[in-house]
Each structure stands twice: as structure tokens, then as C-alpha cells.
C-alpha atoms as a PDB file:
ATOM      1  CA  UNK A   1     -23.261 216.491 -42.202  1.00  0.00           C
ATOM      2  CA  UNK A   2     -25.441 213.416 -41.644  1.00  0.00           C
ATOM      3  CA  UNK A   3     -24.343 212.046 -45.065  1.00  0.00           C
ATOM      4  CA  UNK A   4     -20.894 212.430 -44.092  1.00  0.00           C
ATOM      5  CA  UNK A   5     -20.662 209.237 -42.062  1.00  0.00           C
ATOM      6  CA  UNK A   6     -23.853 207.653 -40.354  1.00  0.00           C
ATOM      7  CA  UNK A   7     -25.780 207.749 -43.784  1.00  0.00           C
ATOM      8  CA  UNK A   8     -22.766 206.437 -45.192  1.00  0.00           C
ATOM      9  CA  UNK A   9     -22.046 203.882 -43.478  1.00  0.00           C
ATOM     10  CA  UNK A  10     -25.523 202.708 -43.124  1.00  0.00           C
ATOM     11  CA  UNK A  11     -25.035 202.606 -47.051  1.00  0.00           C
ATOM     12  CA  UNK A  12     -22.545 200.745 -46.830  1.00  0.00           C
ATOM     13  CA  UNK A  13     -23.103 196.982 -46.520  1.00  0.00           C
ATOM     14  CA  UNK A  14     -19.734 195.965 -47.959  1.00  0.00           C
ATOM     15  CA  UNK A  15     -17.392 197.592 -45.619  1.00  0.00           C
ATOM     16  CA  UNK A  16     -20.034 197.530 -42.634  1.00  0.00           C
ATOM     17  CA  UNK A  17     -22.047 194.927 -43.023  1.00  0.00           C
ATOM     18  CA  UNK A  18     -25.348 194.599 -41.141  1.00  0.00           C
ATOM     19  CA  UNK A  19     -24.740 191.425 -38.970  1.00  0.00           C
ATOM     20  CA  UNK A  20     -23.890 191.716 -35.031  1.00  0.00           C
ATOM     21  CA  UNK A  21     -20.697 190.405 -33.542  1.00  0.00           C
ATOM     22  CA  UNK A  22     -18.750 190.955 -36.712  1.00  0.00           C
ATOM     23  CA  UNK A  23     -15.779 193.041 -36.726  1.00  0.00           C
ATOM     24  CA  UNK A  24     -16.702 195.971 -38.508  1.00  0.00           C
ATOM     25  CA  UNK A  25     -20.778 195.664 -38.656  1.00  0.00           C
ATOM     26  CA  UNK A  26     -22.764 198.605 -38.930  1.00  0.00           C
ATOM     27  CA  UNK A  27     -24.210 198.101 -35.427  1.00  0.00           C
ATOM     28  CA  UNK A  28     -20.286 199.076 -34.154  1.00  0.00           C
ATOM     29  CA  UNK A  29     -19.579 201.438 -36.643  1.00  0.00           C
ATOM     30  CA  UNK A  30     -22.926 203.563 -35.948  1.00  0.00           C
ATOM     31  CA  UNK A  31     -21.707 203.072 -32.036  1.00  0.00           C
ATOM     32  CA  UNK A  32     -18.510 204.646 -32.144  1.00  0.00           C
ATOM     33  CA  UNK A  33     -17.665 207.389 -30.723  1.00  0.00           C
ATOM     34  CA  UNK A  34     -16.325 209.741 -33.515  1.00  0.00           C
ATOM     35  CA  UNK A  35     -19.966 208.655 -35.796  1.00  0.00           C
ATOM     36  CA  UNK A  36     -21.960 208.812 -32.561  1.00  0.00           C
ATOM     37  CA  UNK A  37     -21.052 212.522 -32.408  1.00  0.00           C
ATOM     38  CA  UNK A  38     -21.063 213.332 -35.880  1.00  0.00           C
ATOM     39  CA  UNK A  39     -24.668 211.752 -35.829  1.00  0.00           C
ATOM     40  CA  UNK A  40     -25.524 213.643 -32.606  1.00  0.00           C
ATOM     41  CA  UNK A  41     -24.489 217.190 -34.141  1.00  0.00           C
ATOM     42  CA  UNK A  42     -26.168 216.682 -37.386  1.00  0.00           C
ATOM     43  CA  UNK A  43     -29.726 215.503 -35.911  1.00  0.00           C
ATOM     44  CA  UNK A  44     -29.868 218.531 -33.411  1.00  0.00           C
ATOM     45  CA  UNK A  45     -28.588 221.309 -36.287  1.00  0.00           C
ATOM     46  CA  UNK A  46     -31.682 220.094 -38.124  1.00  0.00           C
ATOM     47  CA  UNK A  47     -33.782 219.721 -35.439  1.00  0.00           C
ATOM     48  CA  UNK A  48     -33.044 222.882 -34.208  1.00  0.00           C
ATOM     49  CA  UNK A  49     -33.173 224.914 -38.073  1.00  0.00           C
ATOM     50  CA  UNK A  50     -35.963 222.627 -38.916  1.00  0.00           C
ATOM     51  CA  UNK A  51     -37.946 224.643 -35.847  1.00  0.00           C
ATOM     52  CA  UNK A  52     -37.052 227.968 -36.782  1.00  0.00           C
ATOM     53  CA  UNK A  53     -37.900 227.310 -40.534  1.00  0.00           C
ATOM     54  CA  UNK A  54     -41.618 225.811 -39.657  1.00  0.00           C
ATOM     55  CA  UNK A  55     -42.635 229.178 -37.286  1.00  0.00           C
ATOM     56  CA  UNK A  56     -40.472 231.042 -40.243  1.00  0.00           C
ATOM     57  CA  UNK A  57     -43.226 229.057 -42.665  1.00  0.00           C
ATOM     58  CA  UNK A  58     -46.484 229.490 -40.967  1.00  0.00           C
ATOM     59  CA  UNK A  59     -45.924 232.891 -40.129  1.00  0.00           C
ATOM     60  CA  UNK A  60     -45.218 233.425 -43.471  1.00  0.00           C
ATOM     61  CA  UNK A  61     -48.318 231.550 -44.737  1.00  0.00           C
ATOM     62  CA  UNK A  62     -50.299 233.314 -42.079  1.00  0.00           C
ATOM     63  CA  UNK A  63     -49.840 236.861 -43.175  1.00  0.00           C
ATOM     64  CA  UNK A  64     -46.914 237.997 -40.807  1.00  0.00           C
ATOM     65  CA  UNK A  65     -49.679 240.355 -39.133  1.00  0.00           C
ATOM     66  CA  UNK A  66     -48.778 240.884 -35.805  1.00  0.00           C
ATOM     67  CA  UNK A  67     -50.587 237.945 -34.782  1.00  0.00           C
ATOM     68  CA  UNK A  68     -50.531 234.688 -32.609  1.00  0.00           C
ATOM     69  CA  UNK A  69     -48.263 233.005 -35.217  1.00  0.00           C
ATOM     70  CA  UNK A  70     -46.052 236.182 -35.152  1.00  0.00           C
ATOM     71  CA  UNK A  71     -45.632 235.770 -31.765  1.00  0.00           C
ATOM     72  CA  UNK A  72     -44.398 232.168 -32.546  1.00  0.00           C
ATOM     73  CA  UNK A  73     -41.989 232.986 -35.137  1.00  0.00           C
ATOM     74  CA  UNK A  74     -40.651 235.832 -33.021  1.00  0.00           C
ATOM     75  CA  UNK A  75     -40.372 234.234 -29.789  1.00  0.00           C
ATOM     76  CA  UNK A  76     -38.344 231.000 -32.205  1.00  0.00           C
ATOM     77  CA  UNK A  77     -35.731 233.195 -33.632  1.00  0.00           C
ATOM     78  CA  UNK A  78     -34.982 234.687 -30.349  1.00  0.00           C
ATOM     79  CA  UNK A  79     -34.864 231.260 -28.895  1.00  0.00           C
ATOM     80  CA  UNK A  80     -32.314 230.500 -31.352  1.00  0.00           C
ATOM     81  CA  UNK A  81     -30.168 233.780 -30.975  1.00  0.00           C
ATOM     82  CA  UNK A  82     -27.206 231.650 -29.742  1.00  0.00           C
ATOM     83  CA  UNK A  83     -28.367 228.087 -31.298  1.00  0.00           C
ATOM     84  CA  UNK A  84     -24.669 228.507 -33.439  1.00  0.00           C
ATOM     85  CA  UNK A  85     -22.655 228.233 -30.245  1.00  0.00           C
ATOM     86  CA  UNK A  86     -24.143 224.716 -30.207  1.00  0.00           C
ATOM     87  CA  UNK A  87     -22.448 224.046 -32.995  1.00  0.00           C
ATOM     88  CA  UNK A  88     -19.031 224.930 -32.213  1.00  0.00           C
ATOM     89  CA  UNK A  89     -19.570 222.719 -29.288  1.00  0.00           C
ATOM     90  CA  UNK A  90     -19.733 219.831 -31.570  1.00  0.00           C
ATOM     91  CA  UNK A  91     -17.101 220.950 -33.642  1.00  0.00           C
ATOM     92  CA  UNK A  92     -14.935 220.157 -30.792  1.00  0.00           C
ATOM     93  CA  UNK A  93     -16.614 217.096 -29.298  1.00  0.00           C
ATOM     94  CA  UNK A  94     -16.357 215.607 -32.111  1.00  0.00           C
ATOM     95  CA  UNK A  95     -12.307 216.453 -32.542  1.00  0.00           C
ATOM     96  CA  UNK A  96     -12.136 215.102 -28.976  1.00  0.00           C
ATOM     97  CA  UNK A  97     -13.445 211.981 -30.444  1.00  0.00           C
ATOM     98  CA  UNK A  98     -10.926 210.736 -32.518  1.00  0.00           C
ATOM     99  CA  UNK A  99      -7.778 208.789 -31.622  1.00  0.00           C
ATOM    100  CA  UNK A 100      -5.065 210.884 -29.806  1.00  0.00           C
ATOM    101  CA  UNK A 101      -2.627 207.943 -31.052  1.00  0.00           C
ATOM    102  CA  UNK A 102      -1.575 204.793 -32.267  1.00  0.00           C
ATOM    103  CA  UNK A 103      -1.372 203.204 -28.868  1.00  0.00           C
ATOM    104  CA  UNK A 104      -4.521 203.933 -27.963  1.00  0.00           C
ATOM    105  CA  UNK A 105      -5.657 201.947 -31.308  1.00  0.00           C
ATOM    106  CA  UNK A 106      -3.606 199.080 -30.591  1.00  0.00           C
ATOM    107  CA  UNK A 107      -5.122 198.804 -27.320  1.00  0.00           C
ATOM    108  CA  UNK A 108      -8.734 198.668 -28.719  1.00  0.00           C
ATOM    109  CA  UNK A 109      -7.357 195.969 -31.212  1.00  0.00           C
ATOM    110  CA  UNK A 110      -6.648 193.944 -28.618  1.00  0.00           C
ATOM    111  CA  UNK A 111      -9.981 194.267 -26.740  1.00  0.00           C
ATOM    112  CA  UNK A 112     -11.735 193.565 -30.008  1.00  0.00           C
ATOM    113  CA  UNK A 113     -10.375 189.931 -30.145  1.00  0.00           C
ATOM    114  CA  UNK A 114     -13.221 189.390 -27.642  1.00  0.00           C
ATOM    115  CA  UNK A 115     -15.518 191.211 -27.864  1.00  0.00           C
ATOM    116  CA  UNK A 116     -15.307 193.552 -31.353  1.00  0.00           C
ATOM    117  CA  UNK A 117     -18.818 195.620 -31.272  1.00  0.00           C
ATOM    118  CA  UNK A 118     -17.461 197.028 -28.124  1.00  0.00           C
ATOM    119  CA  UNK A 119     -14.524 198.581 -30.171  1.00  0.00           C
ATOM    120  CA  UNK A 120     -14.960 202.224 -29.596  1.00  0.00           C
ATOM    121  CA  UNK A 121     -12.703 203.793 -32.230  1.00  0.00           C
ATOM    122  CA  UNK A 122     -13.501 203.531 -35.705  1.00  0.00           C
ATOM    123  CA  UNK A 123     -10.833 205.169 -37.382  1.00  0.00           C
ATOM    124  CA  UNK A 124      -6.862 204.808 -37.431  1.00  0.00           C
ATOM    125  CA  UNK A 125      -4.633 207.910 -37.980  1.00  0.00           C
ATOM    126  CA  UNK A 126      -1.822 205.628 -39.470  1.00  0.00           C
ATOM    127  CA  UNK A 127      -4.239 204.007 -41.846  1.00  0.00           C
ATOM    128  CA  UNK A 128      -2.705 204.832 -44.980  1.00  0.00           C
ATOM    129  CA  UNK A 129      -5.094 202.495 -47.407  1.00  0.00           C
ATOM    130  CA  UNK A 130      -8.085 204.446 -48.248  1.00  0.00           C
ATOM    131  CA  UNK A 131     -10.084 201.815 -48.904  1.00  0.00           C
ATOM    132  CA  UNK A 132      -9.732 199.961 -46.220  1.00  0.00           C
ATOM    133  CA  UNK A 133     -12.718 201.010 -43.254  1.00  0.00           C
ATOM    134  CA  UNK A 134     -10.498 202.390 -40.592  1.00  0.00           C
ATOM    135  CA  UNK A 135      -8.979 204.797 -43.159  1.00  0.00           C
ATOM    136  CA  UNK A 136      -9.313 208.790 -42.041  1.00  0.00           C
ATOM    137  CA  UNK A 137      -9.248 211.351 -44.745  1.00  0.00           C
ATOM    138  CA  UNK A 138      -7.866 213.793 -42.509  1.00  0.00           C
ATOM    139  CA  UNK A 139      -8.427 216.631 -45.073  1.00  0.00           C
ATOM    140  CA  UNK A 140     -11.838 215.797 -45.256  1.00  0.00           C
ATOM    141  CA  UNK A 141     -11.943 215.690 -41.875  1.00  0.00           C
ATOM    142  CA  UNK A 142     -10.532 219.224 -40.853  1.00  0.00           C
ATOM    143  CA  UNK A 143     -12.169 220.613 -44.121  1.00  0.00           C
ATOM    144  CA  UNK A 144     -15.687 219.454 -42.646  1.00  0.00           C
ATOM    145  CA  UNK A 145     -14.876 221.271 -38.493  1.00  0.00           C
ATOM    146  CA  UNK A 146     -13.851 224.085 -40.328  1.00  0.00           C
ATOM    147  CA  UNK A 147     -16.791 224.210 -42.473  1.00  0.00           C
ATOM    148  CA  UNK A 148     -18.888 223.550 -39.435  1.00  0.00           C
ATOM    149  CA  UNK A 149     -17.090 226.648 -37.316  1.00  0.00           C
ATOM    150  CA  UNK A 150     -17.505 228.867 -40.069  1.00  0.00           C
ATOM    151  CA  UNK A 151     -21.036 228.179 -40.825  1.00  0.00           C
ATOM    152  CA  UNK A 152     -21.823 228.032 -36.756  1.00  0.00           C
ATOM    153  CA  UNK A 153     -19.806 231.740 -37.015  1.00  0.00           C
ATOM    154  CA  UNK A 154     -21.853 233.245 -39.553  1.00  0.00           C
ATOM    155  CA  UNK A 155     -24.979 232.161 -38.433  1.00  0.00           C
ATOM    156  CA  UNK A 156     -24.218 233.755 -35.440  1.00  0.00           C
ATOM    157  CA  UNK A 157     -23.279 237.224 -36.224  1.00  0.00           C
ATOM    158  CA  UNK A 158     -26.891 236.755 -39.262  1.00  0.00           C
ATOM    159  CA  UNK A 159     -29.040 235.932 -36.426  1.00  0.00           C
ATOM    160  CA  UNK A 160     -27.533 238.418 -33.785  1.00  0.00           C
ATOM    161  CA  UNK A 161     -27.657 241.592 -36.739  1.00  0.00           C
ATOM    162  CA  UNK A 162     -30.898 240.476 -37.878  1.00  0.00           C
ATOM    163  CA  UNK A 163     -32.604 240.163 -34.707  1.00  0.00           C
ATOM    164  CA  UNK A 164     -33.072 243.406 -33.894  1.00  0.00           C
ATOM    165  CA  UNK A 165     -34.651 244.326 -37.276  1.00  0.00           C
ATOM    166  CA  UNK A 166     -36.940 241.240 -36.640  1.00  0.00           C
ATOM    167  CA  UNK A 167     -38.058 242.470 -33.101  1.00  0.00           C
ATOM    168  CA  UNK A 168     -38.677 245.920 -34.721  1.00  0.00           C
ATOM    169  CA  UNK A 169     -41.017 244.476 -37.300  1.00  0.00           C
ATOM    170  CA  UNK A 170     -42.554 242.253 -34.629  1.00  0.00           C
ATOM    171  CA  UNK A 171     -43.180 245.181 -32.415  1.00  0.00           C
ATOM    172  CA  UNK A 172     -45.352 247.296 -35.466  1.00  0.00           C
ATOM    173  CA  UNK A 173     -47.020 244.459 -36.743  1.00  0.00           C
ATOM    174  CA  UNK A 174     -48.547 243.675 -33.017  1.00  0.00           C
ATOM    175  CA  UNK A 175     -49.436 247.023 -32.244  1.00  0.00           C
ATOM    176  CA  UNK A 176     -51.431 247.405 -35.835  1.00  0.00           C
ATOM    177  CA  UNK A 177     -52.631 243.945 -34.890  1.00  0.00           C
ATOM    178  CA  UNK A 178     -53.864 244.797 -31.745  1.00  0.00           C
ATOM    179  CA  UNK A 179     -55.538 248.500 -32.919  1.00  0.00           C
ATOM    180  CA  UNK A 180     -57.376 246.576 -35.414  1.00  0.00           C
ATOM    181  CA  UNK A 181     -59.208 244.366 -33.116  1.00  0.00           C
ATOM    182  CA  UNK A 182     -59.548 247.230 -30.884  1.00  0.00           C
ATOM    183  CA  UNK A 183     -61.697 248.767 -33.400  1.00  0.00           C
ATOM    184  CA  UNK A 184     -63.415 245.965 -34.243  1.00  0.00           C
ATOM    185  CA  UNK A 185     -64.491 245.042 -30.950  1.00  0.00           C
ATOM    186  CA  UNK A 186     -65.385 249.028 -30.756  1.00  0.00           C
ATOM    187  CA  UNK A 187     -67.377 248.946 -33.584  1.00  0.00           C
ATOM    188  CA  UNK A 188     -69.405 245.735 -33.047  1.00  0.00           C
ATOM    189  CA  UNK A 189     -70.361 246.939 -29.540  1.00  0.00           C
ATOM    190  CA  UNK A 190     -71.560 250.537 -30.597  1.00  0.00           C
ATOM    191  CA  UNK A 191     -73.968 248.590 -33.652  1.00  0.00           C
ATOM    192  CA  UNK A 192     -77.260 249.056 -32.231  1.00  0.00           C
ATOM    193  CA  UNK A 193     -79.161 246.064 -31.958  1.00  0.00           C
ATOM    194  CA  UNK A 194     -81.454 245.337 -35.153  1.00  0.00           C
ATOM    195  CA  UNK A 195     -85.512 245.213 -33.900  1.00  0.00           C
ATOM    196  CA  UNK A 196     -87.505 242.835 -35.107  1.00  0.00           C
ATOM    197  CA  UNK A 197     -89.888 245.286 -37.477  1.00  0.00           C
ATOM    198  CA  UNK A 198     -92.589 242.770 -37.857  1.00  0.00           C
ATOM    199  CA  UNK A 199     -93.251 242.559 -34.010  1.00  0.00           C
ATOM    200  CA  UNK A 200     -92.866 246.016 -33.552  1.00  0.00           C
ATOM    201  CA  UNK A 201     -95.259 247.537 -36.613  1.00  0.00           C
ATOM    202  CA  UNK A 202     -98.627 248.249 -35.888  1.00  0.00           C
ATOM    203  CA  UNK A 203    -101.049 246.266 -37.847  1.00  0.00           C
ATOM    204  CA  UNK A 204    -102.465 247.501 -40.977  1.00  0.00           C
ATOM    205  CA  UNK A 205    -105.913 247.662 -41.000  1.00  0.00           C
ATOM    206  CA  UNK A 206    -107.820 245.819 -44.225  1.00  0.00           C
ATOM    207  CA  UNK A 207    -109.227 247.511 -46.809  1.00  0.00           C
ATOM    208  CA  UNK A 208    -111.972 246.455 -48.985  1.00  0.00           C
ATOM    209  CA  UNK A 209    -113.265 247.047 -52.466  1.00  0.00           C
END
């Protein structure tokens, strides 16, 4: 999602060149609204998958015992029962985003004869030359909400069917966790305490020959 636009366009040093107080720099193109929150919803997805895949990770790496890092990976996937509702969120902020119509373009054309990095629309809907930088693929567009309701949709219902078989797992692995250094603790405070033989022996008297 992050390559869609903001990695694009900072790739882009034709079409958005990287010089302030042109037209169409990359400074106003990263600062519009429609790439602000396509750049918004990309960085917290991975922020937020990028969490559950590290305590997924060092659980993993840590034996998946019932232990403290058990605890971590548990108490992350839980956090993130209902992360996908985020998602759908920004699915529909970023619709919002876009420009209702042509008037409301041709109002921000105006305003950008004085001042164009403060130009909030990137994109025009009656932009019909696709090369040029306002143009909007609106099949790529709808194609890439959809994908991100679909994804946010089946994340949701994996995360919520899974969960329970995760808690489950959680719950044995702690309890054999815990009865094993139950018995540990046991069994190092029943071993006697070793004497020191040397101090304790009697001395052995010296024979001659």
C-alpha cells in the first residue's frame, strides 16, 4: 500500500520534483490529503502487523513454553483481535479524501496561483491524460479499497476463529510452565545441604613402618 503512492511519488522526480514552491513538488504531493492518508494507513498496518509478527517471532524462537515471552505473544494477538477494523477505517478516510467534484478542483486551481504547496488535492476526476500528475486511475483506485476491505475482513474473522485456539494453547503451556518450576523449586529445597567431609572426618592417626 505504501508503494502505491508516497513511495511513488517520492520516486518520482520527473512528475514531482523535489524543489519547494513549485507546482507539483514532492513536498505538496506527499502533503495532500488523499497521499497523506494513504501514507497514514499503510505505516500503522505495518506498524501494527510488524508488532504481532516480532512477539509471534520471539515466542517462536523462545520455545513457545508457557513462558514470559508466551505471555507476550498472547497478550499481542489479543491486543490485535480487532486491529482489522482499523483498516476499514482507512478504507473510508481515504475515499473521503478525494475530490467530490470538479468545482471543488477548480477552486484549488485558483488558490494555487499563489500559493501552490498549499494545494490540497492532488488528483482530478476529469483528468483524462494518464500521464499527466493529476490523472486518477479510478480502477486502480476502487480495486486497491476493495482489496484493503477484503483483506481488513478476513483478517478479522482469522484472528477472531483463531484466537480462541491460541488462548487454549496459551492456557496449557503456562500451567506445564508453571508445574515445572514448581518442582524445581521443590526439589532444590528438599536437596540436603552437602557437608564439608574434610572438616567433619576425624583425623587419621599416622602409621609408621
Amino acid at each position: 500500500m505504501y508503494n502505491w503512492y508516497p513511495s511513488n511519488i517520492k520516486d518520482d522526480n520527473i512528475r514531482f520534483p523535489d524543489a519547494v514552491g513549485t507546482a507539483v513538488s514532492q513536498e505538496w504531493a506527499l502533503g495532500t490529503r488523499e497521499i497523506s492518508a494513504w501514507d497514514s494507513a499503510s505505516k500503522q498496518m505495518m506498524y501494527l502487523n510488524g508488532l504481532g509478527c516480532v512477539a509471534w517471532a520471539a515466542n517462536l524462537a523462545l520455545g513457545q513454553e508457557g513462558n514470559q515471552a508466551h505471555r507476550v505473544f498472547y497478550t499481542a494477538v489479543s491486543a490485535l483481535r480487532f486491529a482489522p477494523l482499523l483498516s476499514v477505517y482507512h478504507a473510508l478516510y481515504i475515499q473521503r479524501q478525494y475530490l467530490p467534484n470538479g468545482a471543488v478542483y477548480d477552486q484549488e486551481v485558483l488558490y494555487a496561483g499563489s500559493v501552490p504547496n498549499k494545494v490540497l488535492y492532488l488528483y482530478d476526476p476529469d483528468q483524462t491524460d494518464d500521464s499527466a500528475f493529476s490523472y486518477l486511475d479510478y480502477d486502480s483506485f476502487y480495486n486497491r479499497l476493495f482489496g484493503l476491505y477484503l483483506i481488513a475482513f478476513l483478517t478479522l474473522v482469522g484472528q477472531n476463529v483463531t484466537i480462541a485456539g491460541i488462548k487454549d494453547d496459551w492456557l496449557v503451556q503456562n500451567a506445564a510452565w508453571k508445574l515445572a518450576n514448581t518442582a524445581e523449586e521443590e526439589e532444590a529445597a528438599d536437596e540436603p545441604v552437602a557437608e564439608d567431609s574434610a572438616a567433619e572426618a576425624a583425623p587419621e592417626e599416622e602409621q609408621f613402618f
